[in-house]
C-alpha atoms as a PDB file:
ATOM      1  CA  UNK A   1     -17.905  -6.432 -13.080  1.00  0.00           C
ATOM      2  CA  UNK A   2     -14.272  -7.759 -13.223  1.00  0.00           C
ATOM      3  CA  UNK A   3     -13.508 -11.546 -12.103  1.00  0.00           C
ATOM      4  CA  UNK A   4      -9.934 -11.645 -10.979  1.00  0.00           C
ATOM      5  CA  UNK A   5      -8.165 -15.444 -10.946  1.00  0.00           C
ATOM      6  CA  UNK A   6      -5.317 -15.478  -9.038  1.00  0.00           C
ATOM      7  CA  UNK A   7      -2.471 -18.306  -7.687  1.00  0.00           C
ATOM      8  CA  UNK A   8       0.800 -18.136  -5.719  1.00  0.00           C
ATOM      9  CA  UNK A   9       4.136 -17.473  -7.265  1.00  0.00           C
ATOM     10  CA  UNK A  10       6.311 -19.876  -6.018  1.00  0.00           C
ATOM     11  CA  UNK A  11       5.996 -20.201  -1.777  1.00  0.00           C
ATOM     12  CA  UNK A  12       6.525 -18.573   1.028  1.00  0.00           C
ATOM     13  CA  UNK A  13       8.872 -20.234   2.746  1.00  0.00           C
ATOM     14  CA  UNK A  14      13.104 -19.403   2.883  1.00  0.00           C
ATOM     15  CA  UNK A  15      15.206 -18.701  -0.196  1.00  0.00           C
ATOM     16  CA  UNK A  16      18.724 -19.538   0.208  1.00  0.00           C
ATOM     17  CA  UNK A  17      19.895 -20.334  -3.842  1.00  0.00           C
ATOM     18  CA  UNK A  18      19.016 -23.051  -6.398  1.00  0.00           C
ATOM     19  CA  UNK A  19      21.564 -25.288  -5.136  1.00  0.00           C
ATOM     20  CA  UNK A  20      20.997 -25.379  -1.530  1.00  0.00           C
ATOM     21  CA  UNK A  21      19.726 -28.697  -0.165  1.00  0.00           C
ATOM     22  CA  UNK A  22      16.778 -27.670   2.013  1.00  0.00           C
ATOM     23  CA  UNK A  23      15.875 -23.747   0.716  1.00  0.00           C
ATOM     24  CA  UNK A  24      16.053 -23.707  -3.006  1.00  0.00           C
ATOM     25  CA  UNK A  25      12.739 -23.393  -4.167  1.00  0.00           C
ATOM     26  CA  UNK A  26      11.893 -19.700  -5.385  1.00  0.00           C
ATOM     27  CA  UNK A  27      13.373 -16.702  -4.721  1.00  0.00           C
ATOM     28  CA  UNK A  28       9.923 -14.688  -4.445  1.00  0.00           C
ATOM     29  CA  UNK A  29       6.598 -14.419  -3.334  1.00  0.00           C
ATOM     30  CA  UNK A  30       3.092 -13.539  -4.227  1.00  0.00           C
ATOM     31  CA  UNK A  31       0.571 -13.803  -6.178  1.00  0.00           C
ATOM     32  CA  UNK A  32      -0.575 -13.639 -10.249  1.00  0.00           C
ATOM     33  CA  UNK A  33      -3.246 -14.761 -12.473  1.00  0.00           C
ATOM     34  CA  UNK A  34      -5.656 -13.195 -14.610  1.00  0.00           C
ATOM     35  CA  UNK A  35      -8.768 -10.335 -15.012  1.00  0.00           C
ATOM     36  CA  UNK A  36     -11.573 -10.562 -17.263  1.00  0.00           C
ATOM     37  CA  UNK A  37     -14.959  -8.929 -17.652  1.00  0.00           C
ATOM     38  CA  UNK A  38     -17.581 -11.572 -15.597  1.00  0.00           C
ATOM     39  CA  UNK A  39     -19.565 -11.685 -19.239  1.00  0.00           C
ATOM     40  CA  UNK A  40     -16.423 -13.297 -20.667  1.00  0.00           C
ATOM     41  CA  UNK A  41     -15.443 -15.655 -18.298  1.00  0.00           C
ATOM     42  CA  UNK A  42     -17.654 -18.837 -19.038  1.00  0.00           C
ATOM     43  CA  UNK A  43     -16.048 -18.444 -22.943  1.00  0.00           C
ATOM     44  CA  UNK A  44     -12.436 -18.124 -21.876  1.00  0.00           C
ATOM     45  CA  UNK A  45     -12.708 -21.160 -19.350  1.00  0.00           C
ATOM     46  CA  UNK A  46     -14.103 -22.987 -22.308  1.00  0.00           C
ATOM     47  CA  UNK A  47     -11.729 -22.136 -24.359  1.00  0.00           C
ATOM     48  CA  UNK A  48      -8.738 -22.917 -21.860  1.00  0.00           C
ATOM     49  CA  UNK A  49     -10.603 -26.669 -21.824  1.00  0.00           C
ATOM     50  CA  UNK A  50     -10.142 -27.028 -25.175  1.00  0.00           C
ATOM     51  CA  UNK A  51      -6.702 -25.983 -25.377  1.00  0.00           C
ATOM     52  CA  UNK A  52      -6.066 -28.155 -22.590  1.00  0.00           C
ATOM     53  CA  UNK A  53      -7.616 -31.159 -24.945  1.00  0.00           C
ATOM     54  CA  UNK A  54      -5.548 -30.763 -27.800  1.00  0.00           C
ATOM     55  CA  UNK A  55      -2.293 -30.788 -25.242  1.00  0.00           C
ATOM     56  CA  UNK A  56      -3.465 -33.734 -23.457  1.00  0.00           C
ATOM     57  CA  UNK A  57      -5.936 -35.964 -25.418  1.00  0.00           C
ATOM     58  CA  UNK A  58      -4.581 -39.212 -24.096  1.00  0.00           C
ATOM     59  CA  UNK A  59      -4.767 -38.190 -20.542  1.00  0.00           C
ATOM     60  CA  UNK A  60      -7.607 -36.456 -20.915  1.00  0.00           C
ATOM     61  CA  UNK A  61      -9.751 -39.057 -22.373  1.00  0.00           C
ATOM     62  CA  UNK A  62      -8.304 -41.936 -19.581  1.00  0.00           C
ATOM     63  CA  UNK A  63      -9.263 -40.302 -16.981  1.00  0.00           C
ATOM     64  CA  UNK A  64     -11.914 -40.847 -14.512  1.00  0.00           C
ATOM     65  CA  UNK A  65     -13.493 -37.300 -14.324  1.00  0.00           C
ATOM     66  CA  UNK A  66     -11.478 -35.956 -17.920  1.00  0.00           C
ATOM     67  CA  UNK A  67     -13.249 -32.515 -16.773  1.00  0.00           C
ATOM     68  CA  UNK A  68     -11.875 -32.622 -13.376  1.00  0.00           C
ATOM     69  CA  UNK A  69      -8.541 -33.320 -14.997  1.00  0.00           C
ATOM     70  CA  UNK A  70      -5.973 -30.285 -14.521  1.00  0.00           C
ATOM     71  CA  UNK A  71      -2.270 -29.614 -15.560  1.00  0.00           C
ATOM     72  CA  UNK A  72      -0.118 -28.286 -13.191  1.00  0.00           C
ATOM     73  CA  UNK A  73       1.913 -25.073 -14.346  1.00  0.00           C
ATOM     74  CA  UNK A  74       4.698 -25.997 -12.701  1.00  0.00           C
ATOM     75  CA  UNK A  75       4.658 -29.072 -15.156  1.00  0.00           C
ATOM     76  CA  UNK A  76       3.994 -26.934 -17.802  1.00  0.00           C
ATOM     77  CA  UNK A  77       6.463 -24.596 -17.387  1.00  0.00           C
ATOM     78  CA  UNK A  78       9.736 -27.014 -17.069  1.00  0.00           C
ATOM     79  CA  UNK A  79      13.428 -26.587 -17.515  1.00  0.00           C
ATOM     80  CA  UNK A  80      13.123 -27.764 -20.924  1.00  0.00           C
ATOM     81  CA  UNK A  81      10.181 -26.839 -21.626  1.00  0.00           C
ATOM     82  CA  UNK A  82      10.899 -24.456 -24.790  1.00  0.00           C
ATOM     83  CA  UNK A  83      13.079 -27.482 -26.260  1.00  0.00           C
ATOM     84  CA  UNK A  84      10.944 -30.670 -25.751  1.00  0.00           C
ATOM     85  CA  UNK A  85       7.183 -29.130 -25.555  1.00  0.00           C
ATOM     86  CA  UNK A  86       6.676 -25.751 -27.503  1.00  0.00           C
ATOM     87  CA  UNK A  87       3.584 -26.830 -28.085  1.00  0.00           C
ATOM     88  CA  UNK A  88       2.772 -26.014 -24.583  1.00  0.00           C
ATOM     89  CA  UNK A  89       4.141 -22.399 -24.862  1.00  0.00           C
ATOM     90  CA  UNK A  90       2.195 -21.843 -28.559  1.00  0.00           C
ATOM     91  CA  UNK A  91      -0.895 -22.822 -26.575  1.00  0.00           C
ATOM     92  CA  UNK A  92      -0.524 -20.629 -23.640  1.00  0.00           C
ATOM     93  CA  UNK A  93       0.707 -17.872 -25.961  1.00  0.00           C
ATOM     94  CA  UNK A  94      -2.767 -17.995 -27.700  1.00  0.00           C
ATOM     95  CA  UNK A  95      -4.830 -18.429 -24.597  1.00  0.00           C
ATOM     96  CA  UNK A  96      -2.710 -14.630 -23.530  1.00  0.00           C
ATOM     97  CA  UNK A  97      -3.892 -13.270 -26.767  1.00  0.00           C
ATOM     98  CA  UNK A  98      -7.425 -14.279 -26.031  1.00  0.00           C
ATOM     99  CA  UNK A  99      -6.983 -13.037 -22.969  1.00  0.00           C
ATOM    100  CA  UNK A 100      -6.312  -9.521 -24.153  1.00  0.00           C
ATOM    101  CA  UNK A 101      -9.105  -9.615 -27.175  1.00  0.00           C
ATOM    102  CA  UNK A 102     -11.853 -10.133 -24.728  1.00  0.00           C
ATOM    103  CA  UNK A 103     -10.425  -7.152 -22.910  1.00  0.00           C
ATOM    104  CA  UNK A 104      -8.804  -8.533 -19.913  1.00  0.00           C
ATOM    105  CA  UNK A 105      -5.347  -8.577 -18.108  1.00  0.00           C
ATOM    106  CA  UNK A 106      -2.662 -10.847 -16.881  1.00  0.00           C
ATOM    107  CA  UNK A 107      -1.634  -9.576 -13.560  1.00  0.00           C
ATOM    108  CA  UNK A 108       1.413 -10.297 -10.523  1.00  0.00           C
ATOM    109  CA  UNK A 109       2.427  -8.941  -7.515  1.00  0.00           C
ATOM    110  CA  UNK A 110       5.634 -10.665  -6.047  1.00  0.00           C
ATOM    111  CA  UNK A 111       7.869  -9.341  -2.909  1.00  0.00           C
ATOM    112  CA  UNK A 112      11.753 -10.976  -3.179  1.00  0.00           C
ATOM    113  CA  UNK A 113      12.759 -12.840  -0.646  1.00  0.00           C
ATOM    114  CA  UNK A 114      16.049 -12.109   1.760  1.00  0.00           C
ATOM    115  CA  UNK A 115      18.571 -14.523   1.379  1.00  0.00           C
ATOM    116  CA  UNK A 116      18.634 -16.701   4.296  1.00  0.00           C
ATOM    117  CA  UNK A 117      17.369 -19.445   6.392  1.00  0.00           C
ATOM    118  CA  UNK A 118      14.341 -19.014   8.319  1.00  0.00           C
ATOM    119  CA  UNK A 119      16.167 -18.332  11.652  1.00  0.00           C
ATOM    120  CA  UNK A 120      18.915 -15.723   9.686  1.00  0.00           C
ATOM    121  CA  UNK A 121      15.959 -14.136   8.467  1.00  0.00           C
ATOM    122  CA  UNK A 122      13.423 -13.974  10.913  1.00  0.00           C
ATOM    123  CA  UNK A 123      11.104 -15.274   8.764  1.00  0.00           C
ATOM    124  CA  UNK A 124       7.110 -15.754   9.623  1.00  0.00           C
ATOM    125  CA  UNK A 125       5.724 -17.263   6.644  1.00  0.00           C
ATOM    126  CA  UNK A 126       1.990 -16.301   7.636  1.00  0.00           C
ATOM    127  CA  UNK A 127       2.949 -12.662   7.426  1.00  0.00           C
ATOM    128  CA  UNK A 128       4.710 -13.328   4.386  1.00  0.00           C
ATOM    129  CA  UNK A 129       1.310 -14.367   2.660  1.00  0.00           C
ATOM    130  CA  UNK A 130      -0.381 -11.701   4.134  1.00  0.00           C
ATOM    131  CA  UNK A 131       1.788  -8.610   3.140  1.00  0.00           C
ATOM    132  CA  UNK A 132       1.700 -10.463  -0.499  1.00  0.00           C
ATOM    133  CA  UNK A 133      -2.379 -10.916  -0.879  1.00  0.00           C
ATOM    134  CA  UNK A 134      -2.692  -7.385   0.629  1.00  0.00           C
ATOM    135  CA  UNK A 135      -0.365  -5.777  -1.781  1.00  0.00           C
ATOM    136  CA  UNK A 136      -2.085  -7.657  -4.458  1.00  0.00           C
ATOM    137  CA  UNK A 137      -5.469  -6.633  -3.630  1.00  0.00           C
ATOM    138  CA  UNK A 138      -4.203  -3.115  -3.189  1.00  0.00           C
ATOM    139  CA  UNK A 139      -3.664  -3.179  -7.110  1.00  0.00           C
ATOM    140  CA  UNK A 140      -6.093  -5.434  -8.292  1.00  0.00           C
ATOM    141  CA  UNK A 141      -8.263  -2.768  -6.543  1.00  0.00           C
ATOM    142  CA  UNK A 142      -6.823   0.180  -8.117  1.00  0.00           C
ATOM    143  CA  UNK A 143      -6.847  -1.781 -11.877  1.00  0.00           C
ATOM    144  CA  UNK A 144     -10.234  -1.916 -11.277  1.00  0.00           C
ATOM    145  CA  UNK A 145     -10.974   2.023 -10.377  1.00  0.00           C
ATOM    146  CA  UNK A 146      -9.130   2.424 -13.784  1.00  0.00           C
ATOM    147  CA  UNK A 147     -11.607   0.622 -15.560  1.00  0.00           C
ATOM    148  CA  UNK A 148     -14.752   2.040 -13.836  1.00  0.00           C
ATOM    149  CA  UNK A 149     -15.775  -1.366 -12.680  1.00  0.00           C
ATOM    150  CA  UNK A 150     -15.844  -3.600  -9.324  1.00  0.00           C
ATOM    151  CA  UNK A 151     -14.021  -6.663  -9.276  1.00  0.00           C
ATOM    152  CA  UNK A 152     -14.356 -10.481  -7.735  1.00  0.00           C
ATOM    153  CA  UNK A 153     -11.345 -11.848  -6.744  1.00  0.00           C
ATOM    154  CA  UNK A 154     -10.762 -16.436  -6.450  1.00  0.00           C
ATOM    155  CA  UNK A 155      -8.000 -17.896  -5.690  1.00  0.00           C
ATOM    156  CA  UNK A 156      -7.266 -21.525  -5.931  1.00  0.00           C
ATOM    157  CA  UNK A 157      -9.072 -23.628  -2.494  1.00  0.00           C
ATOM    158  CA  UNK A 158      -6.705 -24.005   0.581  1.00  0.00           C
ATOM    159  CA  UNK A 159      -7.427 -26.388   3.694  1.00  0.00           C
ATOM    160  CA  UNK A 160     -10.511 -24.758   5.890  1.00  0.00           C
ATOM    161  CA  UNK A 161      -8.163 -24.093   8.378  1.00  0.00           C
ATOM    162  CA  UNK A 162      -5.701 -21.901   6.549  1.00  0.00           C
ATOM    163  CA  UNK A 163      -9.141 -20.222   4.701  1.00  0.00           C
ATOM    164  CA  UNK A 164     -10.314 -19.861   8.501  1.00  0.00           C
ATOM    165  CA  UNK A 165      -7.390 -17.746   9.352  1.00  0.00           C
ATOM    166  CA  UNK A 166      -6.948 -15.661   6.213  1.00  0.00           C
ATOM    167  CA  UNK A 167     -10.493 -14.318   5.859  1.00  0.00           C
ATOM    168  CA  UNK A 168     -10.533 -12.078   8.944  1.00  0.00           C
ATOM    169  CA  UNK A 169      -7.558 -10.261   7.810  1.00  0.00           C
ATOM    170  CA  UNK A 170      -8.722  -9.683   4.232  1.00  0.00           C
ATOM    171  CA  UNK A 171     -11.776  -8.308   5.554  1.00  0.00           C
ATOM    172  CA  UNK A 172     -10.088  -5.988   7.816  1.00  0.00           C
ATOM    173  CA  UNK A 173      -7.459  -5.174   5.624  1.00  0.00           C
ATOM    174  CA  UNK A 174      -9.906  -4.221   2.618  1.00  0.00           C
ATOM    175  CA  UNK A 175     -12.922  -2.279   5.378  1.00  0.00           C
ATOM    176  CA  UNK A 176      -9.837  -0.629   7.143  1.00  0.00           C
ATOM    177  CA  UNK A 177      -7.920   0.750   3.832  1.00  0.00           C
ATOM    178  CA  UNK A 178     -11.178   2.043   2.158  1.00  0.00           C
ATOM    179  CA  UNK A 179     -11.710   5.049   4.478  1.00  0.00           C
ATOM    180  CA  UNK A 180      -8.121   6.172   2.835  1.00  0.00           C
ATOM    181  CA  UNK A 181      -8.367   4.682  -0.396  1.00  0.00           C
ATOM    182  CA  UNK A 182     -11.838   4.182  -1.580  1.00  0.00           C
ATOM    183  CA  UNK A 183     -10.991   2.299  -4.660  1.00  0.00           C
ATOM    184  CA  UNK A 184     -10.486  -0.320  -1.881  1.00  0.00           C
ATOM    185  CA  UNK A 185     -15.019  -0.360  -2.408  1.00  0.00           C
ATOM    186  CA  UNK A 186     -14.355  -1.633  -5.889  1.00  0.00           C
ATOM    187  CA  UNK A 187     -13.340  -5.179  -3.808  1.00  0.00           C
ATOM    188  CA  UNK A 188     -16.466  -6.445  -3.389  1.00  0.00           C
ATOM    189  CA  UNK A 189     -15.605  -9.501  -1.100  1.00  0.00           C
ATOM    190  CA  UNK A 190     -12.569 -11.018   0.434  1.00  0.00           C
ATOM    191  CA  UNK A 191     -10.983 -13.722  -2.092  1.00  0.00           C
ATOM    192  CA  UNK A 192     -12.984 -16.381  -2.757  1.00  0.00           C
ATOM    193  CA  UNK A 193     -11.148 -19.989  -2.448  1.00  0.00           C
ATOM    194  CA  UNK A 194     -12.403 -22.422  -5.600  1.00  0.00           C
ATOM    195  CA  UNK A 195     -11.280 -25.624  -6.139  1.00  0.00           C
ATOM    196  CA  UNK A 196      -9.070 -25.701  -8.886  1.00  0.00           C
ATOM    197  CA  UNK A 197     -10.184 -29.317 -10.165  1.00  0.00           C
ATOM    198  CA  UNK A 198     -13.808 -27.236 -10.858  1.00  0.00           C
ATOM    199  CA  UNK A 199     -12.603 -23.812 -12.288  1.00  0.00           C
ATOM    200  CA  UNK A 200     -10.878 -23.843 -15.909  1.00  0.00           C
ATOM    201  CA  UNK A 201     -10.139 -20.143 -15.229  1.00  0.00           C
ATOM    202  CA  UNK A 202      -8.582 -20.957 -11.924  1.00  0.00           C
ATOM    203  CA  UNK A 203      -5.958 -23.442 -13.759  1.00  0.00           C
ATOM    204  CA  UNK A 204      -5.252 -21.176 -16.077  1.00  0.00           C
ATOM    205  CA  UNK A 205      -4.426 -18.400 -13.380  1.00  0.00           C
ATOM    206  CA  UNK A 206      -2.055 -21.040 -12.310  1.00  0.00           C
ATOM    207  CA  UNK A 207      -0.533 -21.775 -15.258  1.00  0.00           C
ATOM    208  CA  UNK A 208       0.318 -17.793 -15.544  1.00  0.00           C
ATOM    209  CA  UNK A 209       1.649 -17.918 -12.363  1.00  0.00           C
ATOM    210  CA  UNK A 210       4.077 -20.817 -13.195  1.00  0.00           C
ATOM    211  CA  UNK A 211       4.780 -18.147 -15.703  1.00  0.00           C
ATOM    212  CA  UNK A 212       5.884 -15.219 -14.010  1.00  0.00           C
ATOM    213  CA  UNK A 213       7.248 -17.344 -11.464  1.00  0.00           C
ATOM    214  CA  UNK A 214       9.985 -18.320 -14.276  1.00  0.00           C
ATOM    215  CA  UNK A 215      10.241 -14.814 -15.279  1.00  0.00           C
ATOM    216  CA  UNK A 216      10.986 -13.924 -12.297  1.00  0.00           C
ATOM    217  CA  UNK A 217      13.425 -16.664 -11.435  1.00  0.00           C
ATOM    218  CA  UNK A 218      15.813 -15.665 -14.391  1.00  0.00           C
ATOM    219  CA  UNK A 219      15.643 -11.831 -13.258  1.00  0.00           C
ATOM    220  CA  UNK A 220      16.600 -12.661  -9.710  1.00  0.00           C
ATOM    221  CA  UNK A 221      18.710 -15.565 -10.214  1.00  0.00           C
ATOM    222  CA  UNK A 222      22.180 -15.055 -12.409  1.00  0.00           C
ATOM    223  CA  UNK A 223      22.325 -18.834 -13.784  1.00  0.00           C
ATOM    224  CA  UNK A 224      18.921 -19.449 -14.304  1.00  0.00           C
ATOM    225  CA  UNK A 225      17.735 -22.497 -16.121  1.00  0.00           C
ATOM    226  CA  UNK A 226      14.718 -19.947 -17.867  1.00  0.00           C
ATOM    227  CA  UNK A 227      16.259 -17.327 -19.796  1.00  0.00           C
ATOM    228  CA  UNK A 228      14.282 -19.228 -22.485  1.00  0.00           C
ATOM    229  CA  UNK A 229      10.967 -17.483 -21.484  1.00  0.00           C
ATOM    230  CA  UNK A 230      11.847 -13.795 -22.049  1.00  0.00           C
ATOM    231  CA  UNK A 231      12.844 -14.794 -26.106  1.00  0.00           C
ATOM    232  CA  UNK A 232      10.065 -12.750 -27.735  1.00  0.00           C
ATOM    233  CA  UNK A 233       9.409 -15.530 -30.429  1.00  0.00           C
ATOM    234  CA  UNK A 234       8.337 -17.629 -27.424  1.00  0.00           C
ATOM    235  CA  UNK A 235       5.598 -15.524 -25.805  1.00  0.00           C
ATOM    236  CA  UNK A 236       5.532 -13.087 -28.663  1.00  0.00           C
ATOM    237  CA  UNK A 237       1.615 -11.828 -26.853  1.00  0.00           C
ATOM    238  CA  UNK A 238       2.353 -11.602 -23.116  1.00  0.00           C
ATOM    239  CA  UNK A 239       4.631  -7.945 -23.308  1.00  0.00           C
ATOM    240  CA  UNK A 240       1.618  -5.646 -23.189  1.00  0.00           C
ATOM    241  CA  UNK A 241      -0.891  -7.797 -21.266  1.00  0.00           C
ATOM    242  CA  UNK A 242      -0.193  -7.407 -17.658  1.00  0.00           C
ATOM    243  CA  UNK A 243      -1.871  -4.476 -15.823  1.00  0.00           C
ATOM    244  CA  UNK A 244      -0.042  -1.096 -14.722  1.00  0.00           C
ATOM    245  CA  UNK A 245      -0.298  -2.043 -11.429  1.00  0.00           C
ATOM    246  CA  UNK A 246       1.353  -5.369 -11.733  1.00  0.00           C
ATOM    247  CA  UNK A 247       5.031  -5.196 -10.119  1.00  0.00           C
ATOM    248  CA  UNK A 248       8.298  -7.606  -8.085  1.00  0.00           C
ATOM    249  CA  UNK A 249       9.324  -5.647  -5.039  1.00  0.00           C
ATOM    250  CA  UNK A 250      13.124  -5.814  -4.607  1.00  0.00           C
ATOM    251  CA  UNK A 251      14.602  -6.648  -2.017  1.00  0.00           C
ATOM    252  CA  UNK A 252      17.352  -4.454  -1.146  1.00  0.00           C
ATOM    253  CA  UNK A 253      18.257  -3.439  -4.118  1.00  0.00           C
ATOM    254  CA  UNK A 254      20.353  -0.773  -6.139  1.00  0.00           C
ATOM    255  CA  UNK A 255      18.095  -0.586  -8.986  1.00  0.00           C
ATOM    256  CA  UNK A 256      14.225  -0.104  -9.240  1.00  0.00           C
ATOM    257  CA  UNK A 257      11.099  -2.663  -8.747  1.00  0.00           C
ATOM    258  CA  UNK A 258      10.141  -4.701 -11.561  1.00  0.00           C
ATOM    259  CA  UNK A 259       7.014  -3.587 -13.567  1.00  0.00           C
ATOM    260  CA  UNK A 260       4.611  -4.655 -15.335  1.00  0.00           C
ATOM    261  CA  UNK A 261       6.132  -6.394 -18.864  1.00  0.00           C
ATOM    262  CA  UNK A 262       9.752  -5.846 -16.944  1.00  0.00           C
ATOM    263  CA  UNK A 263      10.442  -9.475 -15.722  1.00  0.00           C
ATOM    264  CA  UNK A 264      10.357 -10.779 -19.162  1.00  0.00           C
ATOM    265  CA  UNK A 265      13.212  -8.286 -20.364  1.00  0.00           C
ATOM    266  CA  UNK A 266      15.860 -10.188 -21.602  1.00  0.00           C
ATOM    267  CA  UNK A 267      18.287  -7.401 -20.166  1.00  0.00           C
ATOM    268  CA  UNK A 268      18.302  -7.828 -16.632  1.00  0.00           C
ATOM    269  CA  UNK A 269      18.595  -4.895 -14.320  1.00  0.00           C
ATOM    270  CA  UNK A 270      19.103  -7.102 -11.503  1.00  0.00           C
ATOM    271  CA  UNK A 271      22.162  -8.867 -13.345  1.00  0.00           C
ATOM    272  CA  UNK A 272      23.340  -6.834 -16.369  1.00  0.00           C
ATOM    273  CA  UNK A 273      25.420  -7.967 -19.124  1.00  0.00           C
ATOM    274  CA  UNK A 274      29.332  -7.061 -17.718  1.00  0.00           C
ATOM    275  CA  UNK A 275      31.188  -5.384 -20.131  1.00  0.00           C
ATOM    276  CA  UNK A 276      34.617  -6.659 -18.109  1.00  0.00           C
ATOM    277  CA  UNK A 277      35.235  -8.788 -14.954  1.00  0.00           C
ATOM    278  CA  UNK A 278      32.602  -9.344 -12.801  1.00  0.00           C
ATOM    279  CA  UNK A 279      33.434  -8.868  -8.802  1.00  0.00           C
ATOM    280  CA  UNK A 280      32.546 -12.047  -7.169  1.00  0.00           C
ATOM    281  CA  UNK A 281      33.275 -14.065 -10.331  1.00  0.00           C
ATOM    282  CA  UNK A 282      35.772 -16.640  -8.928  1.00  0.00           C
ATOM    283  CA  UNK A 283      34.453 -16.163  -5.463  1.00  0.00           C
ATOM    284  CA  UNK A 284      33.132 -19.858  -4.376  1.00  0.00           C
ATOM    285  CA  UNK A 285      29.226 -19.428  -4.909  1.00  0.00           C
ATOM    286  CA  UNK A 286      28.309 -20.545  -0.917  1.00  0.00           C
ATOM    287  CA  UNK A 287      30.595 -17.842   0.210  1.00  0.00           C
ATOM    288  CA  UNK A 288      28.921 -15.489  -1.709  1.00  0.00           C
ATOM    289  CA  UNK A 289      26.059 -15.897  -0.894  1.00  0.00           C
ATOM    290  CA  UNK A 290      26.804 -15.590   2.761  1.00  0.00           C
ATOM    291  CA  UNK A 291      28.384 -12.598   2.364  1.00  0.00           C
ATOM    292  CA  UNK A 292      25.411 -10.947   0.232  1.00  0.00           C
ATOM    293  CA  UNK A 293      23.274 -12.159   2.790  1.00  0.00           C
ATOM    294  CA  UNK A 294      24.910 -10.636   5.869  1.00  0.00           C
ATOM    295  CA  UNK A 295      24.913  -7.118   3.689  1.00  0.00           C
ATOM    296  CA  UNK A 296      21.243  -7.499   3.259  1.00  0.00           C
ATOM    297  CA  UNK A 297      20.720  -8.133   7.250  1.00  0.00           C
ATOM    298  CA  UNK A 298      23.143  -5.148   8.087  1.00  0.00           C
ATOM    299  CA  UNK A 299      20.386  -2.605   6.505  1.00  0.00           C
ATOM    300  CA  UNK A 300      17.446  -4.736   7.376  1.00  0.00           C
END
């Protein structure tokens, strides 16, 4: 059997850019994490401990419960993170590598966001989460048909009532698409929600999502603050590691969906390298965005 470990890429809620004052936070959604066979998974969440150790000794041995003690990705993965803490990115690099020598898989599924507020885009954040786990069960599903094997999925703990309303739909959505798609059988229950404070593996499915989610944010985003993480002799071992099925849905978009190793291209499809003027160049950056944003509702 396959245990998959899974977090949320960034949140659900509106995108408008990096700058704006209230929706500036990420410019997708969904999910990512990791996939490991169940006989490996005590090791590798030992190992992430220890890795964790030599990062964090200090803190580590201060605190109160120094097992319960967790790292956030998103502290991990910082703005200057590649200048002031390599150490961090060696580390991670190695726990990748690990990954992929006991025969596992990194894996995301993201969906772009519209520009826009909430009200320009209609937004409902529940069925934003919802379209984004199903998708990502969909191929965390079919990864595991590939390899013959049924799979567990966890995901980090939420409040009861937000568990209380997801696990009804995940039910119906994975009973409802098996008649179709049987490798929907190789689920074998509805996400499980574990407290991340109790589940190395679970922290370290969040530190990969803190990952991606800055992979992503330089392919989506022209002045991002990460091109840093796409430098091969930063994450030399994570081009390779992610499954087939892993993939950012565009939004609107000219060119194709993002797959697999894509996001951490340096080249970006989404904002290529202009070989002249760009169109929009000296246009002031609000009024840009409007305008993009109006396109994108025109065709929605």
């Amino acid at each position: 059997m396959l245990l998959a470990y899974i977090d949320e890429i960034g949140e659900p809620g509106a995108f408008v850019a990096r700058d704006h004052d209230r929706f500036n936070t990420s410019p997708a959604f969904g999910y990512a994490g990791f996939i490991i066979p169940e006989q490996q998974a005590r090791s590798f969440g030992s190992l992430f401990n220890q890795s964790k150790r030599s990062l964090f000794p200090d803190v580590m041995e201060n605190a109160p419960h120094s097992g319960r003690w967790e790292k956030k990705g998103a502290s991990v993965f910082r703005r200057d993170t590649s200048q002031r803490f390599p150490q961090h990115l060696r580390v991670f690099d190695a726990l990748v590598k690990q990954v992929r020598q006991m025969a596992g898989a990194l894996f995301y599924y993201a969906d772009e966001k519209p520009i826009g507020t909430p009200k320009q885009t209609s937004l409902n954040v529940a069925d934003r989460e919802t379209a984004a786990m199903r998708e990502a069960l969909n191929r965390l599903a079919r990864h595991a048909e590939s390899r013959g094997s049924n799979v567990m999925v966890m995901i980090d703990q939420v409040n009861e009532k937000t568990r209380a309303e997801r696990l009804p739909a995940m039910y119906g959505h994975i009973l409802g698409r098996a008649y179709e798609y049987p490798e929907m059988r190789r689920i074998i229950e509805p996400p499980m929600h574990v407290d991340s404070v109790l589940s190395s593996n679970i922290q370290f499915a969040d530190w990969t999502a803190a990952c991606v989610s800055r992979a992503i944010d330089y392919q989506l985003i022209r002045d991002s603050p990460y091109a840093w993480v796409t430098d091969r002799k930063t994450l030399p071992s994570i081009r390779g590691t992610f499954t087939h099925e892993s993939k950012v849905h565009l939004w609107h978009r000219s060119v194709p969906d993002l797959n697999h190793s894509d996001v951490f291209k340096s080249d970006r499809a989404v904002h290529p390298r202009p070989a002249g003027h760009l169109v929009g160049s000296h246009v002031d950056p609000a009024v840009w965005r409007r305008m993009r944003g109006a396109a994108e509702r025109n065709q929605s």
